[in-house]
N, C-alpha and C. Protein backbone atom coordinates (compact mmCIF):
# COMPACT_ATOMS: atom_id res chain seq x y z
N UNK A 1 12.59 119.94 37.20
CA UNK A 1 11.83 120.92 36.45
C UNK A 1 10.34 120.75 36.75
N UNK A 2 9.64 119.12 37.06
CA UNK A 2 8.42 119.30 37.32
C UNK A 2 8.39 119.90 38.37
N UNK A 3 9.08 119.91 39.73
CA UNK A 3 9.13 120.13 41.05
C UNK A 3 8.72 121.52 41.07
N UNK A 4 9.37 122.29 40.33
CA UNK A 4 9.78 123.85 40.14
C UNK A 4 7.78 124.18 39.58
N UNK A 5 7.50 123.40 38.52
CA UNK A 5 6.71 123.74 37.85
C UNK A 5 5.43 123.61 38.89
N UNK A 6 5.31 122.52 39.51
CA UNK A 6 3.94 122.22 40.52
C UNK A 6 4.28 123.43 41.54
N UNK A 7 5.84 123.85 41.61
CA UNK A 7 5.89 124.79 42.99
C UNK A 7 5.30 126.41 42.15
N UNK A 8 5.80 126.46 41.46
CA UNK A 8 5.28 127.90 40.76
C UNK A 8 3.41 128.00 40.85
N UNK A 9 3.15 126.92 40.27
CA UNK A 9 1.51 126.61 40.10
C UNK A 9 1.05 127.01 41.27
N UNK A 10 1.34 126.28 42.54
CA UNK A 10 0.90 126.27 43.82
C UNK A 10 0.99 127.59 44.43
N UNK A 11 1.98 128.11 44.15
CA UNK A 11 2.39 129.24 45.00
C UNK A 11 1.18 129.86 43.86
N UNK A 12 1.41 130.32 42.72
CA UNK A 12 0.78 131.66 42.29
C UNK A 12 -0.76 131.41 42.58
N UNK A 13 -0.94 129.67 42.26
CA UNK A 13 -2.77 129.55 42.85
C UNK A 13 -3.19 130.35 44.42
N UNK A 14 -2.33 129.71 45.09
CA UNK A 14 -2.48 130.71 46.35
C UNK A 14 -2.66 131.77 46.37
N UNK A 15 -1.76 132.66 45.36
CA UNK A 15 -1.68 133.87 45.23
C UNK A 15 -3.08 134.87 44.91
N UNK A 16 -4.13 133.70 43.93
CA UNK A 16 -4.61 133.91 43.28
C UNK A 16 -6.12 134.18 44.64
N UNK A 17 -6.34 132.92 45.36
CA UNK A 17 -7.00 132.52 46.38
C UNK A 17 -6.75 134.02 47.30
N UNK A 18 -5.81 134.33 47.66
CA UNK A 18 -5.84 135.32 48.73
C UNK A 18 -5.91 136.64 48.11
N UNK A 19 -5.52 137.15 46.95
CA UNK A 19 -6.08 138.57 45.89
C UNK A 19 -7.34 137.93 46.00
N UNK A 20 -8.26 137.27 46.01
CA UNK A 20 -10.15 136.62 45.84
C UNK A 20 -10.17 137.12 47.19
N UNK A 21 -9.90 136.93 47.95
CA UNK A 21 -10.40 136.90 49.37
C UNK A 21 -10.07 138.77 49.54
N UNK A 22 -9.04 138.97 49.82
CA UNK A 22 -8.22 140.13 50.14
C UNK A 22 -8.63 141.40 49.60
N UNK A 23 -9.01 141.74 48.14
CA UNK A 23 -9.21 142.55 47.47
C UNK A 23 -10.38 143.66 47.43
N UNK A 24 -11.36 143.34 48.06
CA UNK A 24 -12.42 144.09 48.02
C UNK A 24 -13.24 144.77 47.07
N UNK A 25 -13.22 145.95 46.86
CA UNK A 25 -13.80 146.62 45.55
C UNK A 25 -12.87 146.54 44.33
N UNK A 26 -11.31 146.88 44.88
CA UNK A 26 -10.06 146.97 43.48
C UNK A 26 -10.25 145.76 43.21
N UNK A 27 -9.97 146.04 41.92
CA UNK A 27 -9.41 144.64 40.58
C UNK A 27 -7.88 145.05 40.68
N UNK A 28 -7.59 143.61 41.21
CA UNK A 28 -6.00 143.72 40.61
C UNK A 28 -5.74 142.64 39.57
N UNK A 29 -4.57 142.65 38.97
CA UNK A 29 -4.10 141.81 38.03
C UNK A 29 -4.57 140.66 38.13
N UNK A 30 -4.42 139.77 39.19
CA UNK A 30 -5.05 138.24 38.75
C UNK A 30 -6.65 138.27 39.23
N UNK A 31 -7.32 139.00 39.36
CA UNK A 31 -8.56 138.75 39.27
C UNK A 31 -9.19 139.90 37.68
N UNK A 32 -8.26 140.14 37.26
CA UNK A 32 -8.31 140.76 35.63
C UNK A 32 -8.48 139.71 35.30
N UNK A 33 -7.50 139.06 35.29
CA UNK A 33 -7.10 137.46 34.72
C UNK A 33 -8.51 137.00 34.31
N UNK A 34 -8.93 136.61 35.95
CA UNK A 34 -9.83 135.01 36.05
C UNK A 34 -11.14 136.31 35.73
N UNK A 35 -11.09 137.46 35.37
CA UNK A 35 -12.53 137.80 34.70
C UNK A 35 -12.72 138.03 33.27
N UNK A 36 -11.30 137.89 32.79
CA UNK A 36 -11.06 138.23 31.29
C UNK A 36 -11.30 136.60 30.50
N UNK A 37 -11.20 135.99 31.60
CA UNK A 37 -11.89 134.65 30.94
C UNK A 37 -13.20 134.25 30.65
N UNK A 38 -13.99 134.51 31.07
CA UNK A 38 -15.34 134.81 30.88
C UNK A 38 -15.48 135.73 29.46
N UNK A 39 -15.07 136.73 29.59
CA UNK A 39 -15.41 137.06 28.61
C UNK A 39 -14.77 136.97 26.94
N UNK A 40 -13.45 136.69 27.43
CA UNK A 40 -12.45 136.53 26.21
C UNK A 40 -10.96 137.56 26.65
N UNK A 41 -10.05 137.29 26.35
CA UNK A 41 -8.93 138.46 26.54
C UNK A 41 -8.62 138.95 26.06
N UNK A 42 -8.38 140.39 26.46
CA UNK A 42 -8.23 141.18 25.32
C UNK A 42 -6.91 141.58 25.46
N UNK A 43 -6.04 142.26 24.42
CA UNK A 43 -4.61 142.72 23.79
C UNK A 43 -3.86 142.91 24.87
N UNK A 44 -4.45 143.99 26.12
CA UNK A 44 -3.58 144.43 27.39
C UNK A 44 -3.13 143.28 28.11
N UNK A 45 -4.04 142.76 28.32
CA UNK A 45 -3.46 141.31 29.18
C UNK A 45 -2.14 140.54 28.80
N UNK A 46 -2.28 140.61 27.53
CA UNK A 46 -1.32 139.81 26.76
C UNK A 46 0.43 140.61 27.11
N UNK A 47 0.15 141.80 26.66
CA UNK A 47 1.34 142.64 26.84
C UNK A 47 1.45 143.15 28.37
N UNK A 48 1.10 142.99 29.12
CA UNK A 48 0.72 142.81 30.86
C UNK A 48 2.04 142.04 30.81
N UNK A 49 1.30 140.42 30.37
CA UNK A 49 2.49 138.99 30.81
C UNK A 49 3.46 139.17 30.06
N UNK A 50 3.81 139.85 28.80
CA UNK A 50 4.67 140.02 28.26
C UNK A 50 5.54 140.64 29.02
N UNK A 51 5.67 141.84 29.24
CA UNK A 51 6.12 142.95 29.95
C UNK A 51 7.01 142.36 31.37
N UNK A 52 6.32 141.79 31.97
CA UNK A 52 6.74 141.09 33.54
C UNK A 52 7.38 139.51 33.11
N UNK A 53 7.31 139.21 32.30
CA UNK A 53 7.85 138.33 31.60
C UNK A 53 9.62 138.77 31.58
N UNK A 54 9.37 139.71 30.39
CA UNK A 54 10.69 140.33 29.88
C UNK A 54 11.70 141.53 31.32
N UNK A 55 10.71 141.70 32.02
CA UNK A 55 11.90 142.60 33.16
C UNK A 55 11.96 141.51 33.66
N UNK A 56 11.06 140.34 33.93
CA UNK A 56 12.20 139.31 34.99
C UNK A 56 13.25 138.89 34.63
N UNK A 57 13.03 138.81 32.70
CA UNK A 57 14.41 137.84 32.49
C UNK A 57 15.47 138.65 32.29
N UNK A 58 15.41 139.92 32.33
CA UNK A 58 15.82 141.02 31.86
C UNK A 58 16.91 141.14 33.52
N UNK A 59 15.81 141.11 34.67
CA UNK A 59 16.59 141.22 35.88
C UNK A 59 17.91 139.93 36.16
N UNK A 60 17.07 138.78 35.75
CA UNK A 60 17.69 137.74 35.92
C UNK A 60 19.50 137.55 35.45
N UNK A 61 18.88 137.94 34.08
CA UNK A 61 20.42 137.90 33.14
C UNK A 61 21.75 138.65 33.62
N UNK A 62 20.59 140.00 33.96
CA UNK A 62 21.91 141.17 34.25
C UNK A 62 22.39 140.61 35.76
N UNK A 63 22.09 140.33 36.36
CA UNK A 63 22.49 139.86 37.44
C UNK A 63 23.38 138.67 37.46
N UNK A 64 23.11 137.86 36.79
CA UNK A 64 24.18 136.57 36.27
C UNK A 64 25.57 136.96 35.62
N UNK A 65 24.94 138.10 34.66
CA UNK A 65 26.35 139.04 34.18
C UNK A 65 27.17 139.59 35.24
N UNK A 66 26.05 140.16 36.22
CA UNK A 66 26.89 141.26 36.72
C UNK A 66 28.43 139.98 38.01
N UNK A 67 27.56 139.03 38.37
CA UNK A 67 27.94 137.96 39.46
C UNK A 67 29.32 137.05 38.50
N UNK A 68 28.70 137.26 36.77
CA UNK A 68 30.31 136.61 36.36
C UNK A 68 31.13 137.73 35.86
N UNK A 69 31.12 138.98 36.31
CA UNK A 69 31.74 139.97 35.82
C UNK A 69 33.15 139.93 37.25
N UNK A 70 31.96 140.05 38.40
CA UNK A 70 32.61 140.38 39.65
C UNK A 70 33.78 139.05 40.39
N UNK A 71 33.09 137.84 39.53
CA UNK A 71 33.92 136.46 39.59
C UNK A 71 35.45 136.67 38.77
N UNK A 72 35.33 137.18 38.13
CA UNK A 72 36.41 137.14 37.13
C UNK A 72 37.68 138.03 37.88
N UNK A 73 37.23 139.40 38.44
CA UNK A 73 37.92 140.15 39.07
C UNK A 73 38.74 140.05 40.14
């Protein structure tokens, strides 16, 4: 679980490093992020991570369903 956890970190820091570099004039989501810190965050952000939160686990599940549905058959 730490393995997973330093790998998630790493990867999305990267992620974060190349949207900085890459982006130009657009704001995308993680440079919302690292500017909403400065100033404080406000409500959208929150329901942003919420949102992508809940369709991943949302994707995740149904897919586990769907893989012990098709096992059974």
């Amino acid at each position: 679980i730490v393995a997973a956890a330093m790998l998630a970190f790493s990867l999305s820091f990267d992620d974060f490093i190349v949207t900085n570099f890459t982006a130009g004039q657009s704001v995308t989501f993680p440079l919302f992020v690292y500017g909403s810190k400065l100033k404080g965050f406000p409500p959208q952000l929150f329901v942003i991570g919420t949102l992508m939160f809940v369709v991943s686990l949302a994707l995740v599940l149904g897919a586990e369903l769907w893989r012990r549905r098709r096992a059974v058959q």
